[in-house]
PDB file of N, CA and C in Angstrom:
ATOM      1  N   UNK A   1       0.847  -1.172   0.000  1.00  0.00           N
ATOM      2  CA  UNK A   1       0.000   0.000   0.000  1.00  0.00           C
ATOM      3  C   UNK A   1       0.895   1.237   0.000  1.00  0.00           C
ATOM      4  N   UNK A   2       0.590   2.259  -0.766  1.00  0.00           N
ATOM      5  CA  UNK A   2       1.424   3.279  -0.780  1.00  0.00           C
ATOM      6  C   UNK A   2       0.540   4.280  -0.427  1.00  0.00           C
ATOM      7  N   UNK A   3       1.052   5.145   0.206  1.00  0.00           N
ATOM      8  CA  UNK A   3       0.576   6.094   0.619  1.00  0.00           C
ATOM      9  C   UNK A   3       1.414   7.388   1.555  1.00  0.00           C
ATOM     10  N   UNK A   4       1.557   8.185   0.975  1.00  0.00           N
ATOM     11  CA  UNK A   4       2.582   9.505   1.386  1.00  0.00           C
ATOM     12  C   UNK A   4       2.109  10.394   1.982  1.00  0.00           C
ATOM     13  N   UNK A   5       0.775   9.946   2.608  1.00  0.00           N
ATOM     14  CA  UNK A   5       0.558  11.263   3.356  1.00  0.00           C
ATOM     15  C   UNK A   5       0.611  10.870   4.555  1.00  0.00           C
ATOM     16  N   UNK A   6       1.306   9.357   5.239  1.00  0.00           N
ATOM     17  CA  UNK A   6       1.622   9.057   6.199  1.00  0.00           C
ATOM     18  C   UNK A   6       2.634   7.993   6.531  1.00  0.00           C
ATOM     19  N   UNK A   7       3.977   8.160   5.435  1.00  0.00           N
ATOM     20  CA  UNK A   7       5.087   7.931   5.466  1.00  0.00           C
ATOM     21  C   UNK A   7       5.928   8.326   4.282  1.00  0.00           C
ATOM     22  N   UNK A   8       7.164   8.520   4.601  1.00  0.00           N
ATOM     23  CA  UNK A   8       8.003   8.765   3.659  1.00  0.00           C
ATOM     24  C   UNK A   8       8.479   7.430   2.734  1.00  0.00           C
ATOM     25  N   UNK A   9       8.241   7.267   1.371  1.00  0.00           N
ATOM     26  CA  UNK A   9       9.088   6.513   0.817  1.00  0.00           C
ATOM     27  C   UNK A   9      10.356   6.733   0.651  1.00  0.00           C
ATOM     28  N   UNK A  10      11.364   7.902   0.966  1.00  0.00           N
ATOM     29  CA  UNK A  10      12.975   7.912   0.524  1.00  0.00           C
ATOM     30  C   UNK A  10      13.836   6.834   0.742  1.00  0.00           C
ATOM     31  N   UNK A  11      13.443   6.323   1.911  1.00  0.00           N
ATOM     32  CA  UNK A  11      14.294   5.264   2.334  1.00  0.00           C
ATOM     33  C   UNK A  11      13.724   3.786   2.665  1.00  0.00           C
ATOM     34  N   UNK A  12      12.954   3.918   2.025  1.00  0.00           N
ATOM     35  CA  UNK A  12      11.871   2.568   1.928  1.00  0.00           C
ATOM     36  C   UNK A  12      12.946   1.452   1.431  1.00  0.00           C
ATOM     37  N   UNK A  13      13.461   0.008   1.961  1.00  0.00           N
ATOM     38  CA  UNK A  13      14.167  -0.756   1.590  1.00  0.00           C
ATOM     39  C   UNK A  13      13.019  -1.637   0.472  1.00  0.00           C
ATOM     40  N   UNK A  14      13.655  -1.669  -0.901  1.00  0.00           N
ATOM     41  CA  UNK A  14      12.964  -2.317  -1.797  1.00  0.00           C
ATOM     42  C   UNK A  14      13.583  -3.778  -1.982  1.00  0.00           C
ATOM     43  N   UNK A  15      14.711  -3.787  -1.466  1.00  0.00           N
ATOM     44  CA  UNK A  15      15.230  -5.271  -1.534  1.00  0.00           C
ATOM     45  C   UNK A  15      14.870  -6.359  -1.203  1.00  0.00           C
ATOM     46  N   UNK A  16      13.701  -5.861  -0.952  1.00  0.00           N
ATOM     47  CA  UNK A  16      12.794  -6.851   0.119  1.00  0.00           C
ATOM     48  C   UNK A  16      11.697  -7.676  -0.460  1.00  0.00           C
ATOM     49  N   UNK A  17      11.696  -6.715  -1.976  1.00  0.00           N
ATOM     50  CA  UNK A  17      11.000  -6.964  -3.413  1.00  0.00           C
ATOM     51  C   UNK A  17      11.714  -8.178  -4.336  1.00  0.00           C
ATOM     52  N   UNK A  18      12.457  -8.462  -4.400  1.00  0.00           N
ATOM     53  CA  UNK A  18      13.347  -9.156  -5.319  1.00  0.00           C
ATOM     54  C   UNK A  18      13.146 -10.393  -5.277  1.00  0.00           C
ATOM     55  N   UNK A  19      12.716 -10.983  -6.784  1.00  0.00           N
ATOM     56  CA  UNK A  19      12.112 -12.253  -7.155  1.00  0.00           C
ATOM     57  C   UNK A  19      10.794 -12.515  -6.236  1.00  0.00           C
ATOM     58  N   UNK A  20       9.607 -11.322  -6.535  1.00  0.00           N
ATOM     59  CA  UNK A  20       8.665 -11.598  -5.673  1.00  0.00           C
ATOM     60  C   UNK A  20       7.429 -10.762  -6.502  1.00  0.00           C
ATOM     61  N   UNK A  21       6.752 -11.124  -6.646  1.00  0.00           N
ATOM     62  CA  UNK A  21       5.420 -10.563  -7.545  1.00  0.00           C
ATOM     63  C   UNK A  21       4.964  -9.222  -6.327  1.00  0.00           C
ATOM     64  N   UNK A  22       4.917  -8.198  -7.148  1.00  0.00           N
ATOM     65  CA  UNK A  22       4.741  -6.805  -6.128  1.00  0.00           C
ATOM     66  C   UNK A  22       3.331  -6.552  -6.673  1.00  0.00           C
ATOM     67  N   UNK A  23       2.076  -6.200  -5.908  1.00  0.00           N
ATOM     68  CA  UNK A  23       1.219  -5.494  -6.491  1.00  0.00           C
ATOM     69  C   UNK A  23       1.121  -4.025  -5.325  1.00  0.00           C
ATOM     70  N   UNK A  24       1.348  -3.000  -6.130  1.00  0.00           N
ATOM     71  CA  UNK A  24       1.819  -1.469  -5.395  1.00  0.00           C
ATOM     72  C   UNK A  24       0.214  -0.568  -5.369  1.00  0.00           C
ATOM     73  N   UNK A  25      -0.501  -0.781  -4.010  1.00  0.00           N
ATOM     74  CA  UNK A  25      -1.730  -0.283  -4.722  1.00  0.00           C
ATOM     75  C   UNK A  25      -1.915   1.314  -4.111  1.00  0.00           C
ATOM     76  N   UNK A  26      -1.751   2.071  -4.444  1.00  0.00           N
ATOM     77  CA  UNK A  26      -1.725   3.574  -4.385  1.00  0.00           C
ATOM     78  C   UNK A  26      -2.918   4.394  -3.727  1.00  0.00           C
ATOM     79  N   UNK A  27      -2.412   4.602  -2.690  1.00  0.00           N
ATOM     80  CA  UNK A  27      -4.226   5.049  -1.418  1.00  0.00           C
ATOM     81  C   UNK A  27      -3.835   6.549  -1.905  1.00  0.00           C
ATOM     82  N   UNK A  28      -2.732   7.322  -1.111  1.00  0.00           N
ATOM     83  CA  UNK A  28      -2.454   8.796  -1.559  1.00  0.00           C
ATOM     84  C   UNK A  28      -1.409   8.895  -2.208  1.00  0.00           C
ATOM     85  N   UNK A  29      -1.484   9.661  -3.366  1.00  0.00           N
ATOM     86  CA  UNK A  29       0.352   9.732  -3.971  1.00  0.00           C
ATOM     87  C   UNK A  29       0.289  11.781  -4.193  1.00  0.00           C
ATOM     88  N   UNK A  30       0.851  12.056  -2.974  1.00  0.00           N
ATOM     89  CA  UNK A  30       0.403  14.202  -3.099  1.00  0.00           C
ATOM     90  C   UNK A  30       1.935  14.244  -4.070  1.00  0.00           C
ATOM     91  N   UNK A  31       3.279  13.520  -3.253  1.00  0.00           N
ATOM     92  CA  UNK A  31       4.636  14.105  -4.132  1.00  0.00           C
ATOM     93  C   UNK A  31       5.040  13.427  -5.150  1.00  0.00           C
ATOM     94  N   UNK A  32       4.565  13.591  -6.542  1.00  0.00           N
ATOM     95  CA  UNK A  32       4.514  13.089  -7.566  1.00  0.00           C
ATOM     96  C   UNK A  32       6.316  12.735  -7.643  1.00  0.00           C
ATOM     97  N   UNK A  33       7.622  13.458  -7.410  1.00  0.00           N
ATOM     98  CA  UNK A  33       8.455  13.170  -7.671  1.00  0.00           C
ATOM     99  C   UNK A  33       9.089  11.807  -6.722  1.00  0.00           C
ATOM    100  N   UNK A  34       8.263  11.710  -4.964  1.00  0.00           N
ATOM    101  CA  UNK A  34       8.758  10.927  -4.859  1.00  0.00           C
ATOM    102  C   UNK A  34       8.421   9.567  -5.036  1.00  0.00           C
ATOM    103  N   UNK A  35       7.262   9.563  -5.702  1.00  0.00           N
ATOM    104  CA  UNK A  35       6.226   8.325  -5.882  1.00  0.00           C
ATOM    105  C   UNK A  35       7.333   7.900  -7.402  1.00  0.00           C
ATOM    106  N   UNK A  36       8.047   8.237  -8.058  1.00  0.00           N
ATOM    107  CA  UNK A  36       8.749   8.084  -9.105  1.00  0.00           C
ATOM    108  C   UNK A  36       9.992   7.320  -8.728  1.00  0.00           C
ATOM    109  N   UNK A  37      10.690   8.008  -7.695  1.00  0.00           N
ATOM    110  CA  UNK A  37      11.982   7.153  -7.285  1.00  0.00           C
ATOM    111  C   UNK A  37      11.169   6.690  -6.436  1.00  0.00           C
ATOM    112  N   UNK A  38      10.495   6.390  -5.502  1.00  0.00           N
ATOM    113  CA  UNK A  38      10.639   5.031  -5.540  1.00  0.00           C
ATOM    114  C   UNK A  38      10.061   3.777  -6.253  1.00  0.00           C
ATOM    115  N   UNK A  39       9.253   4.042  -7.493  1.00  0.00           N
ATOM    116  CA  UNK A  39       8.812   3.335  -8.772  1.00  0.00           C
ATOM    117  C   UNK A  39      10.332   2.624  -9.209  1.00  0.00           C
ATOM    118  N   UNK A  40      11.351   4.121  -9.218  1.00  0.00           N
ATOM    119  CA  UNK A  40      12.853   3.328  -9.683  1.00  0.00           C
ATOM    120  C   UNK A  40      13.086   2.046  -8.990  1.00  0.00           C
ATOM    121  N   UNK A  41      13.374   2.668  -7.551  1.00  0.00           N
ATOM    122  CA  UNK A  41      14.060   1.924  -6.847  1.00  0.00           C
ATOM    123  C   UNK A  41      13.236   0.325  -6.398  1.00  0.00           C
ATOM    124  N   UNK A  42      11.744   0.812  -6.718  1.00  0.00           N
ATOM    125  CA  UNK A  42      11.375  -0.777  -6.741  1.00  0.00           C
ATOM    126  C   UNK A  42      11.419  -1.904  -8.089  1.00  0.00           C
ATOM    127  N   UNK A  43      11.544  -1.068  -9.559  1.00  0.00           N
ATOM    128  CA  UNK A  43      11.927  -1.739 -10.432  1.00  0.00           C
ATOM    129  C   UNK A  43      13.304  -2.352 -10.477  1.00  0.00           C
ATOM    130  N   UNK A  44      14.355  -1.493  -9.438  1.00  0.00           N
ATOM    131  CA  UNK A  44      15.692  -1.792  -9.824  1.00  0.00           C
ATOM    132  C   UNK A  44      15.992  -2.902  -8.678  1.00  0.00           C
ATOM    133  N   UNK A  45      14.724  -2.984  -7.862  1.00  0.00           N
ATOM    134  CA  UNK A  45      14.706  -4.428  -6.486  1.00  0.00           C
ATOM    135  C   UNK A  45      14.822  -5.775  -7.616  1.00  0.00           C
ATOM    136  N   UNK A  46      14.799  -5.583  -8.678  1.00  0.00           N
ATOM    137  CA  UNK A  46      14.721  -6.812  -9.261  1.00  0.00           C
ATOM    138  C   UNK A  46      13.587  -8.070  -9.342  1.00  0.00           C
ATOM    139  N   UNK A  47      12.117  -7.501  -9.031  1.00  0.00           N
ATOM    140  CA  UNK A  47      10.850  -8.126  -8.786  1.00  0.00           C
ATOM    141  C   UNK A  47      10.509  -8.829 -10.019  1.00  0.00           C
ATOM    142  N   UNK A  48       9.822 -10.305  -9.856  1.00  0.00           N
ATOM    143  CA  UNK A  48       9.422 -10.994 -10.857  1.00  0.00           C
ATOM    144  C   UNK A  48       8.267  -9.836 -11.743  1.00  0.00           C
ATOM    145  N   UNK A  49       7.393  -9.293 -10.972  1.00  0.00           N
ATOM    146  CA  UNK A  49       6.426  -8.394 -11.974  1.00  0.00           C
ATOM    147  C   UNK A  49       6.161  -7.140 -10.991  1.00  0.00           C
ATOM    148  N   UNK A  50       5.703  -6.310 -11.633  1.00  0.00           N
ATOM    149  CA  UNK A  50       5.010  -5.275 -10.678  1.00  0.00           C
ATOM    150  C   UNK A  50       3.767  -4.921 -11.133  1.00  0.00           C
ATOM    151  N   UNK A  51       3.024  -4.907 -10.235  1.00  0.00           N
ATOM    152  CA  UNK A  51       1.577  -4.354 -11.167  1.00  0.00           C
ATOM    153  C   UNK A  51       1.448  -2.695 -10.175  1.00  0.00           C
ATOM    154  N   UNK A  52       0.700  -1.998 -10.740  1.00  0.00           N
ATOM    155  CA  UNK A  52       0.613  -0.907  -9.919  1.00  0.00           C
ATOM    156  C   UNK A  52      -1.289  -0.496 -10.227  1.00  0.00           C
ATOM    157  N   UNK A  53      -1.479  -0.136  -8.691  1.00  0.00           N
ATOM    158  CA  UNK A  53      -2.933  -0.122  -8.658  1.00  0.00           C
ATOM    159  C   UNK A  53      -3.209   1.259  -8.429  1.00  0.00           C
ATOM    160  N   UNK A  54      -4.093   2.268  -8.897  1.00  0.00           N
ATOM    161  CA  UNK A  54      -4.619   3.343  -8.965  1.00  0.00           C
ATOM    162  C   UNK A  54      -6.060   3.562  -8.534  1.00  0.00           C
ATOM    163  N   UNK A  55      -6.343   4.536  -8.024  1.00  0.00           N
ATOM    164  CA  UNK A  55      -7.769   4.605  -8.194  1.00  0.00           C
ATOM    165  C   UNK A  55      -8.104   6.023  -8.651  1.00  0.00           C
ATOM    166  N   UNK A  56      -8.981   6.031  -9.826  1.00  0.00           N
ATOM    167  CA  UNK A  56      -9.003   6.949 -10.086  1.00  0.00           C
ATOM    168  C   UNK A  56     -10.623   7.659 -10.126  1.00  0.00           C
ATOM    169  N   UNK A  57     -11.309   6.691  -9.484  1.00  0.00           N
ATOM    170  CA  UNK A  57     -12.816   6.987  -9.532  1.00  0.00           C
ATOM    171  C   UNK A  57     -13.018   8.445  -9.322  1.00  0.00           C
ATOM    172  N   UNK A  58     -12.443   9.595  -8.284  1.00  0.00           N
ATOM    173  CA  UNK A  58     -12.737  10.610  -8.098  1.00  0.00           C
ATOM    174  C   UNK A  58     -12.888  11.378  -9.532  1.00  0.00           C
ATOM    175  N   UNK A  59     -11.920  11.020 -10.666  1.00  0.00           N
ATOM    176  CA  UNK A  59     -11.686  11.870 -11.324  1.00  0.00           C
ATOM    177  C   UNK A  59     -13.348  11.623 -12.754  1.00  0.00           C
ATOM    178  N   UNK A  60     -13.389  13.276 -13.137  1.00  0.00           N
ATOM    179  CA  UNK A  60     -14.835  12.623 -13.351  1.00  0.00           C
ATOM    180  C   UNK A  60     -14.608  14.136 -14.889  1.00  0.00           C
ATOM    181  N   UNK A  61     -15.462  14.049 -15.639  1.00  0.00           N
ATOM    182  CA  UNK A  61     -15.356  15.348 -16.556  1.00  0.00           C
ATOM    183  C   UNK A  61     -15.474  16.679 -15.780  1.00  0.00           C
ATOM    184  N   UNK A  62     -16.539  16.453 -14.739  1.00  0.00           N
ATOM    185  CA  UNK A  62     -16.899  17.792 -14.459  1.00  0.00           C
ATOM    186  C   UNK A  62     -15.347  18.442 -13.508  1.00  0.00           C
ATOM    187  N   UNK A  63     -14.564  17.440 -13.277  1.00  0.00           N
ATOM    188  CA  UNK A  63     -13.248  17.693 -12.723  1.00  0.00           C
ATOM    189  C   UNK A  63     -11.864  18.113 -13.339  1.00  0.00           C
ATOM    190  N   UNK A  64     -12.345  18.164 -15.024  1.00  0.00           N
ATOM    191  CA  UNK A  64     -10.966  18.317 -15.423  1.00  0.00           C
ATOM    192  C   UNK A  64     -11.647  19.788 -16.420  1.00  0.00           C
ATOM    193  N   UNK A  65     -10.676  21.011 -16.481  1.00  0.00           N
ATOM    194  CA  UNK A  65     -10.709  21.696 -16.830  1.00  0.00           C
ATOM    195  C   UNK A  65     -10.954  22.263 -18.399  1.00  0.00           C
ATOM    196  N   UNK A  66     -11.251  23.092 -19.207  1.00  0.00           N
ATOM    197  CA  UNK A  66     -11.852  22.860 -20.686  1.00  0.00           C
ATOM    198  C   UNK A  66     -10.218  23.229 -20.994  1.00  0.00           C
ATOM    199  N   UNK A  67      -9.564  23.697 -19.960  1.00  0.00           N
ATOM    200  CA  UNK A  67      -8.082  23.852 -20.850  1.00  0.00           C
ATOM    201  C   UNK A  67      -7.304  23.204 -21.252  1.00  0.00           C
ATOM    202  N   UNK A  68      -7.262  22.118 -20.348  1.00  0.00           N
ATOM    203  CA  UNK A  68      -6.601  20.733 -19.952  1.00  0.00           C
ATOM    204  C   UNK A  68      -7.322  20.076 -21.207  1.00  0.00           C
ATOM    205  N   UNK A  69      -8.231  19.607 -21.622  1.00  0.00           N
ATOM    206  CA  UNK A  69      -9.203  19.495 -22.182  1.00  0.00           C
ATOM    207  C   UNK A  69      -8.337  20.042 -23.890  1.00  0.00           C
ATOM    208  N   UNK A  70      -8.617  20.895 -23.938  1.00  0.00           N
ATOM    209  CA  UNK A  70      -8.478  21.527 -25.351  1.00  0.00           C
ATOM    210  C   UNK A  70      -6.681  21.786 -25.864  1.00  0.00           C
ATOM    211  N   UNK A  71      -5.934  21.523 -24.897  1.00  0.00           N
ATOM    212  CA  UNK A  71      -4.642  21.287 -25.320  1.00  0.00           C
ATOM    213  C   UNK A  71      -4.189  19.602 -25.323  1.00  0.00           C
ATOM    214  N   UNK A  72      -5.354  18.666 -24.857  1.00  0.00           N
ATOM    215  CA  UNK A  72      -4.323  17.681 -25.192  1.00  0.00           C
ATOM    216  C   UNK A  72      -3.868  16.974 -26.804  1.00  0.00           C
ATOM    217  N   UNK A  73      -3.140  16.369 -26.909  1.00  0.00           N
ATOM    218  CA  UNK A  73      -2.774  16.119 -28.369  1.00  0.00           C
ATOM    219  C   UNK A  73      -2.685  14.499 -28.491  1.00  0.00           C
ATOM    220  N   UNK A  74      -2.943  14.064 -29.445  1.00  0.00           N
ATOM    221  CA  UNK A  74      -2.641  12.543 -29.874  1.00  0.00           C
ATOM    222  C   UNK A  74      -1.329  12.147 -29.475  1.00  0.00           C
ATOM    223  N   UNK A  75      -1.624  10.576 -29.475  1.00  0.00           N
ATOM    224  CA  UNK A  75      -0.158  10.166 -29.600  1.00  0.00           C
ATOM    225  C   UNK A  75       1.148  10.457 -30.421  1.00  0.00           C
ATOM    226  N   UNK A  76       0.714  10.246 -31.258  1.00  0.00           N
ATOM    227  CA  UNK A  76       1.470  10.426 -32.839  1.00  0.00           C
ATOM    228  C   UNK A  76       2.362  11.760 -32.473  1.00  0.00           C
ATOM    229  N   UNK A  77       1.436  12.681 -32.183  1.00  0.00           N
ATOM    230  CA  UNK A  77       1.658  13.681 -32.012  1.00  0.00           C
ATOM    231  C   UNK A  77       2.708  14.606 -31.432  1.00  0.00           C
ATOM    232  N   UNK A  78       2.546  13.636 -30.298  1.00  0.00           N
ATOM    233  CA  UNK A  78       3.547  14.251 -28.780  1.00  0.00           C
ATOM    234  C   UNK A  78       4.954  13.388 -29.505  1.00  0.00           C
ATOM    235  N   UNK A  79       4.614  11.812 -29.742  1.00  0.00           N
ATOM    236  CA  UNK A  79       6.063  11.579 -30.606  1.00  0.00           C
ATOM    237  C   UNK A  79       6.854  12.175 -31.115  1.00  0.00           C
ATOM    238  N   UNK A  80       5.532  12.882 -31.911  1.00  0.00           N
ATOM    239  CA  UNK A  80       6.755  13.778 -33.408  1.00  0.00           C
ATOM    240  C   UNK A  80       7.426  14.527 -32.844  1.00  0.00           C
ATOM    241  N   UNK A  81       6.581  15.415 -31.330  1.00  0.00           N
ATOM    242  CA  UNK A  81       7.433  16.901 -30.708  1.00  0.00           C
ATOM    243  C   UNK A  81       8.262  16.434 -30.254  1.00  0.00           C
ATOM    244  N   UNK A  82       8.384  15.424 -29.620  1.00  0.00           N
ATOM    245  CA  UNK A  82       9.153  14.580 -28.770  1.00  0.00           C
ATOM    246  C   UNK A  82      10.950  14.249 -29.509  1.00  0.00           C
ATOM    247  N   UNK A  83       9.969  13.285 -30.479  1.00  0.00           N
ATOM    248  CA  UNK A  83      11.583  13.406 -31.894  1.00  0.00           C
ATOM    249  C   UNK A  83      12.228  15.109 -32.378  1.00  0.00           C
ATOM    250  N   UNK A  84      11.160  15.679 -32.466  1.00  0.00           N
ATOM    251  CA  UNK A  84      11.891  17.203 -32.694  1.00  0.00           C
ATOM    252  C   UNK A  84      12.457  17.882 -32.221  1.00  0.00           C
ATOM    253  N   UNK A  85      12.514  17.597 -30.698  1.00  0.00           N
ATOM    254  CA  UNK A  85      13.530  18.346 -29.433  1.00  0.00           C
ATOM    255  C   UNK A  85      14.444  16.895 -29.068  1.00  0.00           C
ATOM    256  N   UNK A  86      14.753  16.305 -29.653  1.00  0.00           N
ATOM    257  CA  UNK A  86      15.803  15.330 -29.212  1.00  0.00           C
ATOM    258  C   UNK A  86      17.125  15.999 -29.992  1.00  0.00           C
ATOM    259  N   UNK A  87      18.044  16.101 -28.908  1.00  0.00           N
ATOM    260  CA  UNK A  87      19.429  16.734 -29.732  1.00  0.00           C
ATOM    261  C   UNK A  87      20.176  15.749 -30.619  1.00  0.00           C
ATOM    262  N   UNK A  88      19.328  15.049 -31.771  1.00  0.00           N
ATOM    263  CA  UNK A  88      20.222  14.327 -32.307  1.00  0.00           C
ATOM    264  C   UNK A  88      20.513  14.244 -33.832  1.00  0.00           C
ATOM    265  N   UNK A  89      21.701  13.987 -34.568  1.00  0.00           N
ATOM    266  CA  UNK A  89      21.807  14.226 -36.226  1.00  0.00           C
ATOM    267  C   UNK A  89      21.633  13.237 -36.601  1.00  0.00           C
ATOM    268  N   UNK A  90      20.091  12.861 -36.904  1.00  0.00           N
ATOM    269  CA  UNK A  90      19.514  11.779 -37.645  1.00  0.00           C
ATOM    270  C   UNK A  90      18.438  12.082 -37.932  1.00  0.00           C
ATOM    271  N   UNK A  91      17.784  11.637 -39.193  1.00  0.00           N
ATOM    272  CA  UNK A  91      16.768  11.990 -40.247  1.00  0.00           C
ATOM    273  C   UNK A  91      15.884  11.745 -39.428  1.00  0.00           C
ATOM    274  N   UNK A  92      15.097  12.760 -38.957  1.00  0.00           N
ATOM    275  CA  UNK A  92      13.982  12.900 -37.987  1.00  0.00           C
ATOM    276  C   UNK A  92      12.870  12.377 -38.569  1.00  0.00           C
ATOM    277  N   UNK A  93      11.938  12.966 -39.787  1.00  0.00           N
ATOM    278  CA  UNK A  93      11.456  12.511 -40.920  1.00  0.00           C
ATOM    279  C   UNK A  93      11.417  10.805 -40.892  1.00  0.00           C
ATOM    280  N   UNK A  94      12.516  10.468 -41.034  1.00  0.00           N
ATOM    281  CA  UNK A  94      12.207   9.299 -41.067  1.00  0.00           C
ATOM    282  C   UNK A  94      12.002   8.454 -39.922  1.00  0.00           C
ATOM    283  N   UNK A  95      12.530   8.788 -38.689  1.00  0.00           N
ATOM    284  CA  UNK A  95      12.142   8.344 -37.129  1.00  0.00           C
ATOM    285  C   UNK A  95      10.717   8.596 -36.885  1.00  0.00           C
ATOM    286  N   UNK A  96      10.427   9.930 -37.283  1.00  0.00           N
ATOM    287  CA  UNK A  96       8.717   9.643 -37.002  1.00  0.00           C
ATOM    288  C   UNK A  96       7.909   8.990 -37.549  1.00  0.00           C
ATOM    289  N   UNK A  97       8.451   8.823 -39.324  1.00  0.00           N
ATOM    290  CA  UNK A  97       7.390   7.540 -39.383  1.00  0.00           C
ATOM    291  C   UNK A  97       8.039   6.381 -39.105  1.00  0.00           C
ATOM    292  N   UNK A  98       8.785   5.725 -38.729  1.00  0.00           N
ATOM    293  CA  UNK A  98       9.100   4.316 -37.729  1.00  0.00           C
ATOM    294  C   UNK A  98       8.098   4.497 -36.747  1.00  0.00           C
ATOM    295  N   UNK A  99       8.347   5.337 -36.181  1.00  0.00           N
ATOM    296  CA  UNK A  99       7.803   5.338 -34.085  1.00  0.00           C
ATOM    297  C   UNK A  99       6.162   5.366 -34.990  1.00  0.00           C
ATOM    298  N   UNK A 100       5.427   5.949 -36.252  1.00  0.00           N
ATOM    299  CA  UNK A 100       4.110   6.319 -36.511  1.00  0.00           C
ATOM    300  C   UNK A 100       3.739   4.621 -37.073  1.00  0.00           C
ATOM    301  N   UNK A 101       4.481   3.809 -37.428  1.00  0.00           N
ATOM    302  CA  UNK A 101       4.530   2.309 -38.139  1.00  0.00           C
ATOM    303  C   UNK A 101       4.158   1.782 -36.841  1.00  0.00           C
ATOM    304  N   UNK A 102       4.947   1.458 -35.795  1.00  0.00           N
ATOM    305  CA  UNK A 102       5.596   1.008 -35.044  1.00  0.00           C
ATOM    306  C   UNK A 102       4.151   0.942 -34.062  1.00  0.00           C
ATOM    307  N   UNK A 103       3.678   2.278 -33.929  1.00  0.00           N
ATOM    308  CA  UNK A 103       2.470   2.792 -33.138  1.00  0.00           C
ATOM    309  C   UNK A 103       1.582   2.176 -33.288  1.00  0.00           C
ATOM    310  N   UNK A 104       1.060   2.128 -34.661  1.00  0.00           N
ATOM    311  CA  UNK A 104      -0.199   1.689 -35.678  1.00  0.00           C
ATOM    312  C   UNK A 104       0.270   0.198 -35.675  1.00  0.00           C
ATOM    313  N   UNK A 105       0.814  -0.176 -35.470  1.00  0.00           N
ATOM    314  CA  UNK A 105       0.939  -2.028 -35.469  1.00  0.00           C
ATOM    315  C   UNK A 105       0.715  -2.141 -34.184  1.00  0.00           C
ATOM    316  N   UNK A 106       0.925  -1.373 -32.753  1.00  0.00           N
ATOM    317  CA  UNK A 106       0.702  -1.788 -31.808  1.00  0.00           C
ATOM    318  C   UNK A 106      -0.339  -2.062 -31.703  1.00  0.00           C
ATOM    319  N   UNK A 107      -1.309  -0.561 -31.714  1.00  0.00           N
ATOM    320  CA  UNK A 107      -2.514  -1.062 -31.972  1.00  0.00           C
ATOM    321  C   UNK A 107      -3.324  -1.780 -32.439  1.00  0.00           C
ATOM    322  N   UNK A 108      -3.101  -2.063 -33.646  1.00  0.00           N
ATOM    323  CA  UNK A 108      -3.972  -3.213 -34.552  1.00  0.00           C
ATOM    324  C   UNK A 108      -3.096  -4.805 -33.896  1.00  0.00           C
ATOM    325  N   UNK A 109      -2.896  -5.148 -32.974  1.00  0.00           N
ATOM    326  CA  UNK A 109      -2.295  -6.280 -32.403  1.00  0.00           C
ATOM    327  C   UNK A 109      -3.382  -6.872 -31.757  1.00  0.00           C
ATOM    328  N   UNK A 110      -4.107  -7.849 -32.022  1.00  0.00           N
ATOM    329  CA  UNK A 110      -5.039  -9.064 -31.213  1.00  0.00           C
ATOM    330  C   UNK A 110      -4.465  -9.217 -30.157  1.00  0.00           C
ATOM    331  N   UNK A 111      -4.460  -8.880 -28.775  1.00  0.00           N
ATOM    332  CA  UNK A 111      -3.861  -9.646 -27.728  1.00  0.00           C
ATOM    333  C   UNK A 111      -4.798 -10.861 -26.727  1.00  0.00           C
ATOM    334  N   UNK A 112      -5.682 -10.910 -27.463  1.00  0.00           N
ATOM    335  CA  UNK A 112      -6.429 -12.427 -27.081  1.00  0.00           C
ATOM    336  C   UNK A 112      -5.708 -13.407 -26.916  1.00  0.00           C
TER     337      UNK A 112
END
């Protein structure tokens, strides 16, 4: 059970995880950065799987803002910006359509 509004994860021993099926089920998460390391530090415990449990019932339309709302963007999308601020000298053009191939096969994948 995780929950940060009544302990610190910094020094949470994850070794305690290793070769052991983790299910991490998330009551409060307020410090988004530290709910991250320790996501690291329990992936890097070396655990057979991790599942991670959320609840997100609170969150509802009348809760999310028309701004939030009207800036989000497709997948595809955030890729391409994503490839376009990467500092690197390679045919960008052609990386986005890989990652746009790559995308579109995920999806169309039967996982039955």
């Amino acid at each position: 059970m995780y929950d940060d509004s009544k302990e610190s994860y910094k020094e949470h021993d994850t070794t305690k995880y290793a070769n052991k099926y983790v299910k991490l089920i998330v009551v409060v998460k307020k410090d988004l950065y530290q709910f991250d390391q320790f996501l690291d530090k329990l992936y890097a415990a070396d655990a057979f799987d991790i599942k991670i449990v959320e609840d997100f019932s609170d969150l509802d339309a009348s809760s999310v803002s028309d701004d939030i709302v009207e800036n989000t963007e497709d997948t595809v999308t955030l890729l391409n910006k994503y490839i376009d601020d990467l500092p690197i000298d390679l045919e960008k053009d052609r990386l986005k359509n890989q990652m746009k191939s790559l995308y579109t096969e995920a999806q169309d994948l039967d996982l039955e």
